[in-house]
PDB file of N, CA and C in Angstrom:
ATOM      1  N   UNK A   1       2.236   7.021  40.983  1.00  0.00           N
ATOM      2  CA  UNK A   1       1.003   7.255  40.262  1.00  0.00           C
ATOM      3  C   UNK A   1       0.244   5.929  40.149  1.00  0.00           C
ATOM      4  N   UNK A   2      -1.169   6.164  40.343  1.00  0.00           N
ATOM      5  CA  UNK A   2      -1.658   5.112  40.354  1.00  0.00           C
ATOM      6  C   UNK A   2      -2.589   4.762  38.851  1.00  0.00           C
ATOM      7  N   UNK A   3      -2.329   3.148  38.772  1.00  0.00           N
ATOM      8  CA  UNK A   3      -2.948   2.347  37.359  1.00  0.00           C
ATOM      9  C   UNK A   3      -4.777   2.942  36.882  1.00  0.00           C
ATOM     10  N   UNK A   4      -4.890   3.913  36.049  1.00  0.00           N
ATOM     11  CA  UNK A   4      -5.853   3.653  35.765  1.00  0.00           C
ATOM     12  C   UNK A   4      -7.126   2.566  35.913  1.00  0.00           C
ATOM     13  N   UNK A   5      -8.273   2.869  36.871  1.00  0.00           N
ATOM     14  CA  UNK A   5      -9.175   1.401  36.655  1.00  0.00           C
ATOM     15  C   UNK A   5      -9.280   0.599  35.339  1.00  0.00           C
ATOM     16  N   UNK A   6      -9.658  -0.501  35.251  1.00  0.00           N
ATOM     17  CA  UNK A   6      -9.589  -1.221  34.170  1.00  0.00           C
ATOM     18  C   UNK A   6      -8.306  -1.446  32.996  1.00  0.00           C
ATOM     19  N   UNK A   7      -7.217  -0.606  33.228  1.00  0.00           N
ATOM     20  CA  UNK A   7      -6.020  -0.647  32.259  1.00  0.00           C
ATOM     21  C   UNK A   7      -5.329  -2.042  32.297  1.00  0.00           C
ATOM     22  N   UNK A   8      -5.474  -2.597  30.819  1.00  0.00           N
ATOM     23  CA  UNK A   8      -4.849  -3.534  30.674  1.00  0.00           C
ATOM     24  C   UNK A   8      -3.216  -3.350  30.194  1.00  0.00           C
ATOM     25  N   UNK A   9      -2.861  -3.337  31.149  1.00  0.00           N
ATOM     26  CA  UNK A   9      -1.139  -2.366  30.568  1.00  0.00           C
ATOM     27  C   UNK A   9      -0.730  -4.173  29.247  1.00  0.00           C
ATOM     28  N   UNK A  10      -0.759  -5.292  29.717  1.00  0.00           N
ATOM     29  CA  UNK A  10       0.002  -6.117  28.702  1.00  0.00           C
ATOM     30  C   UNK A  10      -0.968  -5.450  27.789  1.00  0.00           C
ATOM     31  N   UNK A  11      -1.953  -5.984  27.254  1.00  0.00           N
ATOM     32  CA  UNK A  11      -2.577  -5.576  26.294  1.00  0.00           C
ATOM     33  C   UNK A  11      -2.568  -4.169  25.450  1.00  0.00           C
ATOM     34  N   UNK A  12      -2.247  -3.243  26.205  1.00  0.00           N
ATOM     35  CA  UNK A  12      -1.784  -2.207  26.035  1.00  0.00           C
ATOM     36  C   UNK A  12      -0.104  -1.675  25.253  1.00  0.00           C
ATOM     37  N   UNK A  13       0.603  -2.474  26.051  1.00  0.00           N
ATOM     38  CA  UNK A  13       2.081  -3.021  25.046  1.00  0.00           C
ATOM     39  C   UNK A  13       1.671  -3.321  23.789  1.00  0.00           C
ATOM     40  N   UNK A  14       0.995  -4.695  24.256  1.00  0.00           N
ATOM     41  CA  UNK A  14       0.782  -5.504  22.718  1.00  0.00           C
ATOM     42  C   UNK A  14       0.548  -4.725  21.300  1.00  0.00           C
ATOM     43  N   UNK A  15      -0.704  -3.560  21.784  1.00  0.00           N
ATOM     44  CA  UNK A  15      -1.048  -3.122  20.848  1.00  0.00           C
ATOM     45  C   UNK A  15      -0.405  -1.654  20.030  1.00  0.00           C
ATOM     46  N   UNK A  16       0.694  -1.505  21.447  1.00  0.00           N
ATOM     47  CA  UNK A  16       1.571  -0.368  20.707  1.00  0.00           C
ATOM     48  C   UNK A  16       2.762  -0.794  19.741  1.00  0.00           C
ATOM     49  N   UNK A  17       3.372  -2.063  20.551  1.00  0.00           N
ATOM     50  CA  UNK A  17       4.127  -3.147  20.208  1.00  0.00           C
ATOM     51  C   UNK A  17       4.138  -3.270  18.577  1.00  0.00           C
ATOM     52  N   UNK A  18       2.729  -3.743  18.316  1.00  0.00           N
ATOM     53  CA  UNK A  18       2.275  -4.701  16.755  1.00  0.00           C
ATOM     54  C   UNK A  18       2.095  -3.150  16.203  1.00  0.00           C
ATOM     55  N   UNK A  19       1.482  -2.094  15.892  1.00  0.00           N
ATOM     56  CA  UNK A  19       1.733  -0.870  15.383  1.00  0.00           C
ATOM     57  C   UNK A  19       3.031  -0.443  15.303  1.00  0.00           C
ATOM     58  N   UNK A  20       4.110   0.023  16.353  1.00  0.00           N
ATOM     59  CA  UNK A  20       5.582   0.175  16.265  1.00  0.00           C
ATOM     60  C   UNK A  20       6.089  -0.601  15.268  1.00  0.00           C
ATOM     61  N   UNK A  21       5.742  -2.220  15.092  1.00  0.00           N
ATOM     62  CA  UNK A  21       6.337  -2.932  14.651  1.00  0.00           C
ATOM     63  C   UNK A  21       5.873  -2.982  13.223  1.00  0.00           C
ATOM     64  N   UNK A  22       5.034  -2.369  12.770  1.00  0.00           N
ATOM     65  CA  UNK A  22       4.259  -2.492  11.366  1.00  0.00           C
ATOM     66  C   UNK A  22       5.638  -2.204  10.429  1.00  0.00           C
ATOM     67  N   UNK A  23       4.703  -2.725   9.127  1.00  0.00           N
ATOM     68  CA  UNK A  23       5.776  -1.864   8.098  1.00  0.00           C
ATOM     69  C   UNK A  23       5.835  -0.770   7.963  1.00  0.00           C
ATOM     70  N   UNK A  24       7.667  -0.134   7.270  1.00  0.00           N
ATOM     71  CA  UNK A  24       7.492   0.997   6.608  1.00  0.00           C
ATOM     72  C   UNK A  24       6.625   0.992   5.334  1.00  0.00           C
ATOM     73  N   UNK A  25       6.473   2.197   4.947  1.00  0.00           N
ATOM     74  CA  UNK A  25       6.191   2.778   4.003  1.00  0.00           C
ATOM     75  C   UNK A  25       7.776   3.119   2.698  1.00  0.00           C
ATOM     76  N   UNK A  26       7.394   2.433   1.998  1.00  0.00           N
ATOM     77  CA  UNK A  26       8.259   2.507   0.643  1.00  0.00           C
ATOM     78  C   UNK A  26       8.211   3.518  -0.512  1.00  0.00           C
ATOM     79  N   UNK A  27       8.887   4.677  -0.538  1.00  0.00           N
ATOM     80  CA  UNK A  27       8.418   5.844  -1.822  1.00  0.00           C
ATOM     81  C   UNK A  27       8.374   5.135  -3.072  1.00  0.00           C
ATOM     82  N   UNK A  28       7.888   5.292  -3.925  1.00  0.00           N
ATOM     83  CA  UNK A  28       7.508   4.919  -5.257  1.00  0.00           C
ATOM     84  C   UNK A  28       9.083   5.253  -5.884  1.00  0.00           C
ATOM     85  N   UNK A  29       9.627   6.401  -5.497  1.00  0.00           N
ATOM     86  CA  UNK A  29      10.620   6.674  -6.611  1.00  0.00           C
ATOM     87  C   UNK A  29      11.636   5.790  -6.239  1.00  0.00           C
ATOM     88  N   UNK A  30      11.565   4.716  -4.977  1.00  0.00           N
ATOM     89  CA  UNK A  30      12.445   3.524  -4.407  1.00  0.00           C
ATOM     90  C   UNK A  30      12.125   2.156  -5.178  1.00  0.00           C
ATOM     91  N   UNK A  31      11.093   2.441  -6.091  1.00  0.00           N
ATOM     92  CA  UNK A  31      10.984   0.961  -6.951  1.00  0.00           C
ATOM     93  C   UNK A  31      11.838   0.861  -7.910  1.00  0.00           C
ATOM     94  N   UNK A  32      12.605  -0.359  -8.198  1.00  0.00           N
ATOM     95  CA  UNK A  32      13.038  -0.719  -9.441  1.00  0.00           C
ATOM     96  C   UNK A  32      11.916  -0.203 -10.621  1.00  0.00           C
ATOM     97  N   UNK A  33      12.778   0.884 -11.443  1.00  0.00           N
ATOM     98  CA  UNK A  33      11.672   1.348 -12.951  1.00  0.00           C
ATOM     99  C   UNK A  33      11.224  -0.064 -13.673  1.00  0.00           C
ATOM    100  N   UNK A  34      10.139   0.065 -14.323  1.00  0.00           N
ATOM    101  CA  UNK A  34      10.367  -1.446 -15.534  1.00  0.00           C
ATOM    102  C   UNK A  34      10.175  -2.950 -14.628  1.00  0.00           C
ATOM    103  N   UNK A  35       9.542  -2.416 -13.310  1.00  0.00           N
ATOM    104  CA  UNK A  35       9.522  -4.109 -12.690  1.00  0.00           C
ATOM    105  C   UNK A  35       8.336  -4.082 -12.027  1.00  0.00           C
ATOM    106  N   UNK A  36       7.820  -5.136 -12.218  1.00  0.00           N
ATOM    107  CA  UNK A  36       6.275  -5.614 -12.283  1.00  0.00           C
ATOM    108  C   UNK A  36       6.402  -6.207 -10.564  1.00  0.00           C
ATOM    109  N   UNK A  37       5.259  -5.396  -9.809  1.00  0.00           N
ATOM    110  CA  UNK A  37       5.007  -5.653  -8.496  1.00  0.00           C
ATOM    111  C   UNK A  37       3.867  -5.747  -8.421  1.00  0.00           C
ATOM    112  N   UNK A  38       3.478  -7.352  -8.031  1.00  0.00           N
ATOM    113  CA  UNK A  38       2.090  -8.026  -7.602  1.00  0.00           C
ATOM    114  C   UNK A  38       1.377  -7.152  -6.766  1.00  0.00           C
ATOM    115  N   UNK A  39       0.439  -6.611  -7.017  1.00  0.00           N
ATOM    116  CA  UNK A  39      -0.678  -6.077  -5.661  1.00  0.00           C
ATOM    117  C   UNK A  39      -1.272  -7.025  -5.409  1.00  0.00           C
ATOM    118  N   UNK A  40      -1.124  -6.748  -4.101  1.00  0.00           N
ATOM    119  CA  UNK A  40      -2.114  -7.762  -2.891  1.00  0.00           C
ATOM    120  C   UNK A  40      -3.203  -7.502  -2.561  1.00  0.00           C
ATOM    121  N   UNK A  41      -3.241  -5.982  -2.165  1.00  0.00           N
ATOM    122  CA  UNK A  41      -4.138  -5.281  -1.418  1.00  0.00           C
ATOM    123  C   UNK A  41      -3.878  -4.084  -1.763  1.00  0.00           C
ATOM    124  N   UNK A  42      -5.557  -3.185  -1.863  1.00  0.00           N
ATOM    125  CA  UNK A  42      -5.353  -2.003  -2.322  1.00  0.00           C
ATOM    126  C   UNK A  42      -6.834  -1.318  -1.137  1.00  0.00           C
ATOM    127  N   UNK A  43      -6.234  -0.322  -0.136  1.00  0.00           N
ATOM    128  CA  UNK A  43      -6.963   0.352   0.685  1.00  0.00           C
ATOM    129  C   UNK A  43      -6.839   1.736   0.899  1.00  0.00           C
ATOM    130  N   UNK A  44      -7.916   2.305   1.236  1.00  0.00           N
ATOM    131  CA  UNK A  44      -8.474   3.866   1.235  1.00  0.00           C
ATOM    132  C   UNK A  44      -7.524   4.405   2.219  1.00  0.00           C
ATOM    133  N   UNK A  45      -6.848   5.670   2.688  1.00  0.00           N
ATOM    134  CA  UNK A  45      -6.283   5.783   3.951  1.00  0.00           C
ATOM    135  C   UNK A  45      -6.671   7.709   3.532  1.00  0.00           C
ATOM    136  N   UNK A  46      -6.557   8.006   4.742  1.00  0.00           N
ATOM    137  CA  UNK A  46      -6.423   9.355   5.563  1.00  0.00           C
ATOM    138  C   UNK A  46      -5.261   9.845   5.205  1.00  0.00           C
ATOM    139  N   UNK A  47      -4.651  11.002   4.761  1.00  0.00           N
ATOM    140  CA  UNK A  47      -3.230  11.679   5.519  1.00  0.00           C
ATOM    141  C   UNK A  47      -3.668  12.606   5.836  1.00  0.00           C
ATOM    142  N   UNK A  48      -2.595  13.831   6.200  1.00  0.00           N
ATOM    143  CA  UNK A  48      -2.927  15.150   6.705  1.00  0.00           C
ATOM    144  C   UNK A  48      -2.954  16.011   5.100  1.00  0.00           C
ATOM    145  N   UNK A  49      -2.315  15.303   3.710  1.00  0.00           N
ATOM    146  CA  UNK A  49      -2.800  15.586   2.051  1.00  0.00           C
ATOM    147  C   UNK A  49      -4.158  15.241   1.774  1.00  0.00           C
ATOM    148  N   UNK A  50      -4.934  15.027   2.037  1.00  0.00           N
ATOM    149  CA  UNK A  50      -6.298  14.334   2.018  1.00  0.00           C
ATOM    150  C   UNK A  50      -5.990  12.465   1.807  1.00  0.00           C
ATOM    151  N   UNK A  51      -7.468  12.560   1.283  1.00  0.00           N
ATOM    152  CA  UNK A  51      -7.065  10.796   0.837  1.00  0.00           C
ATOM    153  C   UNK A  51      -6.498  10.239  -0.086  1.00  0.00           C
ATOM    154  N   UNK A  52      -6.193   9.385   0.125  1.00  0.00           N
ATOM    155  CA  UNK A  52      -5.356   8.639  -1.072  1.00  0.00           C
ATOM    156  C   UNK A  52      -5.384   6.306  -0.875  1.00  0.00           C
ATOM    157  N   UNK A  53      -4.920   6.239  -1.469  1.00  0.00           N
ATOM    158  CA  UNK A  53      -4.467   4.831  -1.886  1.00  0.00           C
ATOM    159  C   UNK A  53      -3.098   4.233  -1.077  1.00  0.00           C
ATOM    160  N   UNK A  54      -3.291   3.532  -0.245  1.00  0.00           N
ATOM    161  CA  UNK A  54      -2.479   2.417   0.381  1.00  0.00           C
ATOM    162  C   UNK A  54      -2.452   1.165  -0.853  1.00  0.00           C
ATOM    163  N   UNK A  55      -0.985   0.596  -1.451  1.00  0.00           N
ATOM    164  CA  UNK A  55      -0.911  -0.310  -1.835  1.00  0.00           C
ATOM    165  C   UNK A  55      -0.034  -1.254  -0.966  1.00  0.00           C
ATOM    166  N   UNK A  56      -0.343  -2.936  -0.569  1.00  0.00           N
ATOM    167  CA  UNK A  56       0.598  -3.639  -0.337  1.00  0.00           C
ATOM    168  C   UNK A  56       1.310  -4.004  -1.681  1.00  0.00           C
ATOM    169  N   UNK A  57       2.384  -3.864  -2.171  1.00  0.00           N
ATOM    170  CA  UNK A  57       2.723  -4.859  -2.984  1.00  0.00           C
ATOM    171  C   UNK A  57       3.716  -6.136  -3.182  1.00  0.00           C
ATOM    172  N   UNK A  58       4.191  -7.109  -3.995  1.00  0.00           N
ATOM    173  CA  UNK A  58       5.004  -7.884  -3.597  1.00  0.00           C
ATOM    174  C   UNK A  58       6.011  -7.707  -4.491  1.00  0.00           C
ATOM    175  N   UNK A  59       7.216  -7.570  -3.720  1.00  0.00           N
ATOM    176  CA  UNK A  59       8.572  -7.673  -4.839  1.00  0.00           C
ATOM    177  C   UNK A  59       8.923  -8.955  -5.290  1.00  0.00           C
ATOM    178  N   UNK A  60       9.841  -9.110  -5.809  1.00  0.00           N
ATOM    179  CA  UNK A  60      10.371 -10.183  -6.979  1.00  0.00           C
ATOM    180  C   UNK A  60      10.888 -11.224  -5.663  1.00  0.00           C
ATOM    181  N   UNK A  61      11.410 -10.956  -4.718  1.00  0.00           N
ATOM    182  CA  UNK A  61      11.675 -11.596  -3.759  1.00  0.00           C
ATOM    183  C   UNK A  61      10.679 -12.474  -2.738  1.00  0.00           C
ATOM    184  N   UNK A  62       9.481 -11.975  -3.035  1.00  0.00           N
ATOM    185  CA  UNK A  62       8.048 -12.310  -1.736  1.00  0.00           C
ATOM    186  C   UNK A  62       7.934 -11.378  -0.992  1.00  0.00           C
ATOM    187  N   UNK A  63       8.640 -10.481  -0.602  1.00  0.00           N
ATOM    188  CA  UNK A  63       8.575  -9.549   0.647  1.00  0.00           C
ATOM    189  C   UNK A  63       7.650  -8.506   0.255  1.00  0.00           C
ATOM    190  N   UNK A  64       6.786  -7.749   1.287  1.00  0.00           N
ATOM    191  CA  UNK A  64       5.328  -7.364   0.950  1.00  0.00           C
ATOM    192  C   UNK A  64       6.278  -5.741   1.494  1.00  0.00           C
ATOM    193  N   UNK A  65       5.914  -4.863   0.413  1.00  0.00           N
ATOM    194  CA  UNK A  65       5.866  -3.171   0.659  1.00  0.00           C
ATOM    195  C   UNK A  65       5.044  -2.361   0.907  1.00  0.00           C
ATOM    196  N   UNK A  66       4.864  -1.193   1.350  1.00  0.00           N
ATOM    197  CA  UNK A  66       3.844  -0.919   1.523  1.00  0.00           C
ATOM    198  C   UNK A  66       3.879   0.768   0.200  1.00  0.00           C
ATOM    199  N   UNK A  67       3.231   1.113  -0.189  1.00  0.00           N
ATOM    200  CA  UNK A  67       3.308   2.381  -1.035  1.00  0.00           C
ATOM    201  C   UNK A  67       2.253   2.660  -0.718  1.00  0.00           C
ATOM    202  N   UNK A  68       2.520   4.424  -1.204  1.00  0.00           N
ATOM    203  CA  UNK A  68       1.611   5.335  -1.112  1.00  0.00           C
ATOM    204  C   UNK A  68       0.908   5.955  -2.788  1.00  0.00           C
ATOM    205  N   UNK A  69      -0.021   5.542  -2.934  1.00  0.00           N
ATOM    206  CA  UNK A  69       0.138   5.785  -4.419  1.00  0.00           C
ATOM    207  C   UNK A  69      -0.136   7.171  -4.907  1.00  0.00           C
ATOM    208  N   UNK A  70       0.316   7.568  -6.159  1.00  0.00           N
ATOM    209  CA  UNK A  70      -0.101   9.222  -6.460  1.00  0.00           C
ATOM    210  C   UNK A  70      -1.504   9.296  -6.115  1.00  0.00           C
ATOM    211  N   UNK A  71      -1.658  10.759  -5.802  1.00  0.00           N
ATOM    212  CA  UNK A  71      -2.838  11.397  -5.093  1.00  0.00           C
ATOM    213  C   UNK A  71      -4.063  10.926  -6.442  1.00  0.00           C
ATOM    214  N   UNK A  72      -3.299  11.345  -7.491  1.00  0.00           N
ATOM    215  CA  UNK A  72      -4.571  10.754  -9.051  1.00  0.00           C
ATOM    216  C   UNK A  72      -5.219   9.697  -8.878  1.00  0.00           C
ATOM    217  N   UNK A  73      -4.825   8.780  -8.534  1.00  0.00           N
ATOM    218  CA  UNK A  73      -4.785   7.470  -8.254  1.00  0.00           C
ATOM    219  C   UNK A  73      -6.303   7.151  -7.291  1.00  0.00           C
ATOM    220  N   UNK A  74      -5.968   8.360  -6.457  1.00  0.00           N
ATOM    221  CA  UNK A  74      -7.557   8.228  -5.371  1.00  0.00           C
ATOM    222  C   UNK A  74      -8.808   8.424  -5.967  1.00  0.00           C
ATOM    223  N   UNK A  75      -8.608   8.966  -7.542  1.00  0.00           N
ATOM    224  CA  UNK A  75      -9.849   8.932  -8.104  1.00  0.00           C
ATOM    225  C   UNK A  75     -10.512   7.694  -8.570  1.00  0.00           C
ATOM    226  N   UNK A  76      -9.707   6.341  -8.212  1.00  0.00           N
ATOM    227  CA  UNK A  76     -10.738   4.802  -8.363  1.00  0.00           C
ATOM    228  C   UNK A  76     -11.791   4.897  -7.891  1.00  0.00           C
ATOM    229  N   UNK A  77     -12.620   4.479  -8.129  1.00  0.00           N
ATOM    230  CA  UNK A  77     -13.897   4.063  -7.329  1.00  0.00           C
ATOM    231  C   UNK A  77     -13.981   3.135  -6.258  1.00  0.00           C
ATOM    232  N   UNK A  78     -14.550   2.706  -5.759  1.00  0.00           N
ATOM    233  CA  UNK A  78     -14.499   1.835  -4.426  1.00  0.00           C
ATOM    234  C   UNK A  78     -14.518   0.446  -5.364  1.00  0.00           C
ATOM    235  N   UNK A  79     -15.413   0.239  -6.176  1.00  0.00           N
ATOM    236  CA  UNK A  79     -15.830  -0.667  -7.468  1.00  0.00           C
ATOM    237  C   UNK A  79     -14.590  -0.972  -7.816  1.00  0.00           C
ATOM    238  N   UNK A  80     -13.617  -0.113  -8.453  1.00  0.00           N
ATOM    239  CA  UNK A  80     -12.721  -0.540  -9.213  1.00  0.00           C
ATOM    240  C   UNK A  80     -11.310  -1.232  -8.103  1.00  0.00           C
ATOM    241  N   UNK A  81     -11.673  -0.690  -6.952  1.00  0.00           N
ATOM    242  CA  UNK A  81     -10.337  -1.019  -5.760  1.00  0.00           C
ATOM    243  C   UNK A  81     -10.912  -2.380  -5.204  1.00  0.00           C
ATOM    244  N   UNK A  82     -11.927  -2.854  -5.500  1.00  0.00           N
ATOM    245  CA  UNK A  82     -12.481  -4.012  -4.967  1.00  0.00           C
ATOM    246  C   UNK A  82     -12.236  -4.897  -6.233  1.00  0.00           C
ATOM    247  N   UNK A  83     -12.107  -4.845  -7.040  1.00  0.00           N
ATOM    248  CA  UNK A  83     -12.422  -5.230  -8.637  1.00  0.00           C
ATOM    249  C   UNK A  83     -10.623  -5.856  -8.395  1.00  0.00           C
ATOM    250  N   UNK A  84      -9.854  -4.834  -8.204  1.00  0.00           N
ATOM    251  CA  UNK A  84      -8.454  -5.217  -7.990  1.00  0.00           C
ATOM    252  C   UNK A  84      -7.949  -6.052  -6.891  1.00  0.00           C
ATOM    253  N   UNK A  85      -8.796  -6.025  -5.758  1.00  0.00           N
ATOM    254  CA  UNK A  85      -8.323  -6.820  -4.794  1.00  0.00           C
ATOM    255  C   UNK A  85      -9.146  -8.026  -5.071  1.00  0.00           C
ATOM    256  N   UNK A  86      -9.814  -8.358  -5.493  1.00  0.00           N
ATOM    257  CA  UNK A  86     -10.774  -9.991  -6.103  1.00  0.00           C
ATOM    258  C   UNK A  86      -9.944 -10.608  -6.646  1.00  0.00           C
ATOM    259  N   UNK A  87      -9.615  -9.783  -7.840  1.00  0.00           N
ATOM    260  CA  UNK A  87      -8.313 -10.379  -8.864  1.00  0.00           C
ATOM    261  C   UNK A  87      -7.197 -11.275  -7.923  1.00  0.00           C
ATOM    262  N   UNK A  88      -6.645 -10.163  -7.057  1.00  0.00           N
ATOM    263  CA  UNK A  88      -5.507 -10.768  -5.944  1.00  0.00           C
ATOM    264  C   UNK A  88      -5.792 -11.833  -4.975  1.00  0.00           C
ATOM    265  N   UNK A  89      -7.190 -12.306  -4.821  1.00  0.00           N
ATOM    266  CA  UNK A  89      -7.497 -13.450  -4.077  1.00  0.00           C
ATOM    267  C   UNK A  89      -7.684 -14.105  -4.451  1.00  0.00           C
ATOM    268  N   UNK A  90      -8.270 -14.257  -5.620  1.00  0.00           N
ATOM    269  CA  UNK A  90      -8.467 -15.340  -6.923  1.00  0.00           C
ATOM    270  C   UNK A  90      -7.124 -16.011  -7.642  1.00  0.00           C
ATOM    271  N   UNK A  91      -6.034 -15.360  -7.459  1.00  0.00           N
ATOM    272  CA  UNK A  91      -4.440 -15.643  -8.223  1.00  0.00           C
ATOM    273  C   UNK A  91      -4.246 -15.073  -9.705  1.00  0.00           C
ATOM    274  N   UNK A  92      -5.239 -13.972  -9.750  1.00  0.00           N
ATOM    275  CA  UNK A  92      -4.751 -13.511 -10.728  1.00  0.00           C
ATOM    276  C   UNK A  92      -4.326 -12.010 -10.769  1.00  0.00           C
ATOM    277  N   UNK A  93      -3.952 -11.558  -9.970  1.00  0.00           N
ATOM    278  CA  UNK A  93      -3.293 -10.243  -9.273  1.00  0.00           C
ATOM    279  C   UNK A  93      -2.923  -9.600 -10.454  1.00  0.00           C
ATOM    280  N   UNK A  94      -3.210  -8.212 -10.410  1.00  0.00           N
ATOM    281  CA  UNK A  94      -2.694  -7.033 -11.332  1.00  0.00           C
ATOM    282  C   UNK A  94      -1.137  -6.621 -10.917  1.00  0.00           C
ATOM    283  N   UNK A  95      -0.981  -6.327 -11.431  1.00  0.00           N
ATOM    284  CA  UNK A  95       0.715  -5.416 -11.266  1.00  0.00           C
ATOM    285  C   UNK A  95       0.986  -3.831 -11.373  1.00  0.00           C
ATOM    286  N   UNK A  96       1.430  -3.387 -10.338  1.00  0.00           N
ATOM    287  CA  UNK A  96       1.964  -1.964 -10.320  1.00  0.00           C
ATOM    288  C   UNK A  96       3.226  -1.929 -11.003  1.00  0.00           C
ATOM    289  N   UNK A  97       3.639  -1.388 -11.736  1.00  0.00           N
ATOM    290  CA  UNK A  97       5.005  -0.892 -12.735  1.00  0.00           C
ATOM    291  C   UNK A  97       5.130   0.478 -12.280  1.00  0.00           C
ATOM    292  N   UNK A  98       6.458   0.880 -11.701  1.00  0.00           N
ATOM    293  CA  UNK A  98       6.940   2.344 -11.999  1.00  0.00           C
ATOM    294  C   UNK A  98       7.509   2.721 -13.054  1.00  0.00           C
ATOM    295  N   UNK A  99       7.375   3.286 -13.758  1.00  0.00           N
ATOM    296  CA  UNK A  99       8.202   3.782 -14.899  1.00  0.00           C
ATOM    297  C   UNK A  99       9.245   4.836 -15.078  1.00  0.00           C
ATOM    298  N   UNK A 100       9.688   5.451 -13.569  1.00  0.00           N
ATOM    299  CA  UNK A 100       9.905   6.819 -13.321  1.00  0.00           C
ATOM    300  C   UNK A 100       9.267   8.267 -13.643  1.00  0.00           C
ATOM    301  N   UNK A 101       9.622   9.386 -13.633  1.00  0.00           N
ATOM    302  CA  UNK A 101       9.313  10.304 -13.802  1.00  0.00           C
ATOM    303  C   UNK A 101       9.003  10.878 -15.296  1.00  0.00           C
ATOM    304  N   UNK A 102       8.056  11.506 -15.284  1.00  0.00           N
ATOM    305  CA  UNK A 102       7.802  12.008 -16.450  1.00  0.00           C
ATOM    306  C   UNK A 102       9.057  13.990 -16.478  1.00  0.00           C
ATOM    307  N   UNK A 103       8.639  14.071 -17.459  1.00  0.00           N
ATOM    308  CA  UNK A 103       9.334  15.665 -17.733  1.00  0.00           C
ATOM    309  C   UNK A 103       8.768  16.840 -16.910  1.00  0.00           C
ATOM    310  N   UNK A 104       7.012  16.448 -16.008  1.00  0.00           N
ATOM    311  CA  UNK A 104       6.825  17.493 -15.581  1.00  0.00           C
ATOM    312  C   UNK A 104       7.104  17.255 -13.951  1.00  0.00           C
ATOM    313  N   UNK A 105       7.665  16.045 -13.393  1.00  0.00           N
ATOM    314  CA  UNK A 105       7.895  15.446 -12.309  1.00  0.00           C
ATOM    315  C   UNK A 105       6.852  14.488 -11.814  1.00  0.00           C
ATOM    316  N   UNK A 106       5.756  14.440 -12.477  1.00  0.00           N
ATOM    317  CA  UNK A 106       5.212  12.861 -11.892  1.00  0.00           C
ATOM    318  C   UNK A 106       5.608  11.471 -12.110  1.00  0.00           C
ATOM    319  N   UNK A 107       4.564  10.617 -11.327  1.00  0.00           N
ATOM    320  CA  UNK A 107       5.341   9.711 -11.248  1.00  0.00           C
ATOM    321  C   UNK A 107       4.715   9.064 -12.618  1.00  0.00           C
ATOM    322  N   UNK A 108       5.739   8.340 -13.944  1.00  0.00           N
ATOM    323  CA  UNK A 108       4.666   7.324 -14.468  1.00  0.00           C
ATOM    324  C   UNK A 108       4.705   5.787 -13.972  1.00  0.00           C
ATOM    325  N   UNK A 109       3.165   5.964 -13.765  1.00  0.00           N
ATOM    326  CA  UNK A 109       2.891   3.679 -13.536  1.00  0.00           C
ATOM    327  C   UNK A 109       2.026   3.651 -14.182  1.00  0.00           C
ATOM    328  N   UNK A 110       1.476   2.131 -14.342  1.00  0.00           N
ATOM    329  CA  UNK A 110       0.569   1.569 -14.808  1.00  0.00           C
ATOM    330  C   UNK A 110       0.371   0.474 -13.748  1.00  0.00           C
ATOM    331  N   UNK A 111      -0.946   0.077 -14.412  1.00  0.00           N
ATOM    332  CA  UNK A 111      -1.268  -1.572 -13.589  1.00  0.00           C
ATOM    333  C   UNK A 111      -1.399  -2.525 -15.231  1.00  0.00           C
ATOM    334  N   UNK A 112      -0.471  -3.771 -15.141  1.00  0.00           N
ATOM    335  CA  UNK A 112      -0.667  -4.445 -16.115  1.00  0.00           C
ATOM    336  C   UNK A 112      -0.902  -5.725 -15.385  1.00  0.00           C
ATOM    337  N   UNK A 113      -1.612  -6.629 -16.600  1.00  0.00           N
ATOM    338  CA  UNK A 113      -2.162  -8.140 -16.261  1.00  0.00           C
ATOM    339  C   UNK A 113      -0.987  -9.029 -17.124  1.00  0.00           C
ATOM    340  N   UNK A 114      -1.046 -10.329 -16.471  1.00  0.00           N
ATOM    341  CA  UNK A 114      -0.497 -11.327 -17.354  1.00  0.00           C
ATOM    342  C   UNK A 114      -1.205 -11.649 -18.540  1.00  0.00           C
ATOM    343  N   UNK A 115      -0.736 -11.876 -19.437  1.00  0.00           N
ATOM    344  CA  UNK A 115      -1.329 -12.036 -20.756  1.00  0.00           C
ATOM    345  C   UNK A 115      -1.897 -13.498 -20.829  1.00  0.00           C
TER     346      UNK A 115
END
């Protein structure tokens, strides 16, 4: 079979390569309850559930996670998800807390600041 005109097959690796290689995705109910995780970055994403909230966050270690945040959660404003990622470039980053489950099965979090 012959190479498509113009196919850059390395480039083509590369870019399946760096996607393959991305992070997982971390469930919320996989966080330590009661422990304060730096957000880095907070972005809009697609699923086949509608939209929702991509968080990077950072564990106690440095290592960056990726979560999916409750669907509620997508009701921020663009304002308020920009408002949170300023904070995180500036060094004063908000925090995601899981708290576990409530009685009707959601999840409880909050976002808290350093005092």
């Amino acid at each position: 079979m012959a190479d498509a005109p113009g196919l850059d097959k390395q480039a083509l690796a590369a870019a399946f390569n760096a996607i393959a290689g991305s992070p997982e995705f971390t469930s919320i109910k996989d966080l330590k309850p009661k422990t304060r995780y730096e957000i880095r970055c907070m972005t809009r994403i697609s699923t086949k559930f509608g939209g929702k909230i991509k968080a990077e966050l950072k564990d106690l270690g440095g290592e960056s996670l990726f979560v999916v945040m409750p669907t509620r959660l997508a009701r921020l404003s663009d304002e308020q998800i920009d408002a949170i990622n300023g904070m995180s470039v500036i060094g004063q980053a908000p925090y995601f807390v899981y708290n576990g489950t409530t009685e009707t099965g959601t999840y409880d979090v909050e976002l808290v600041f350093d005092e």
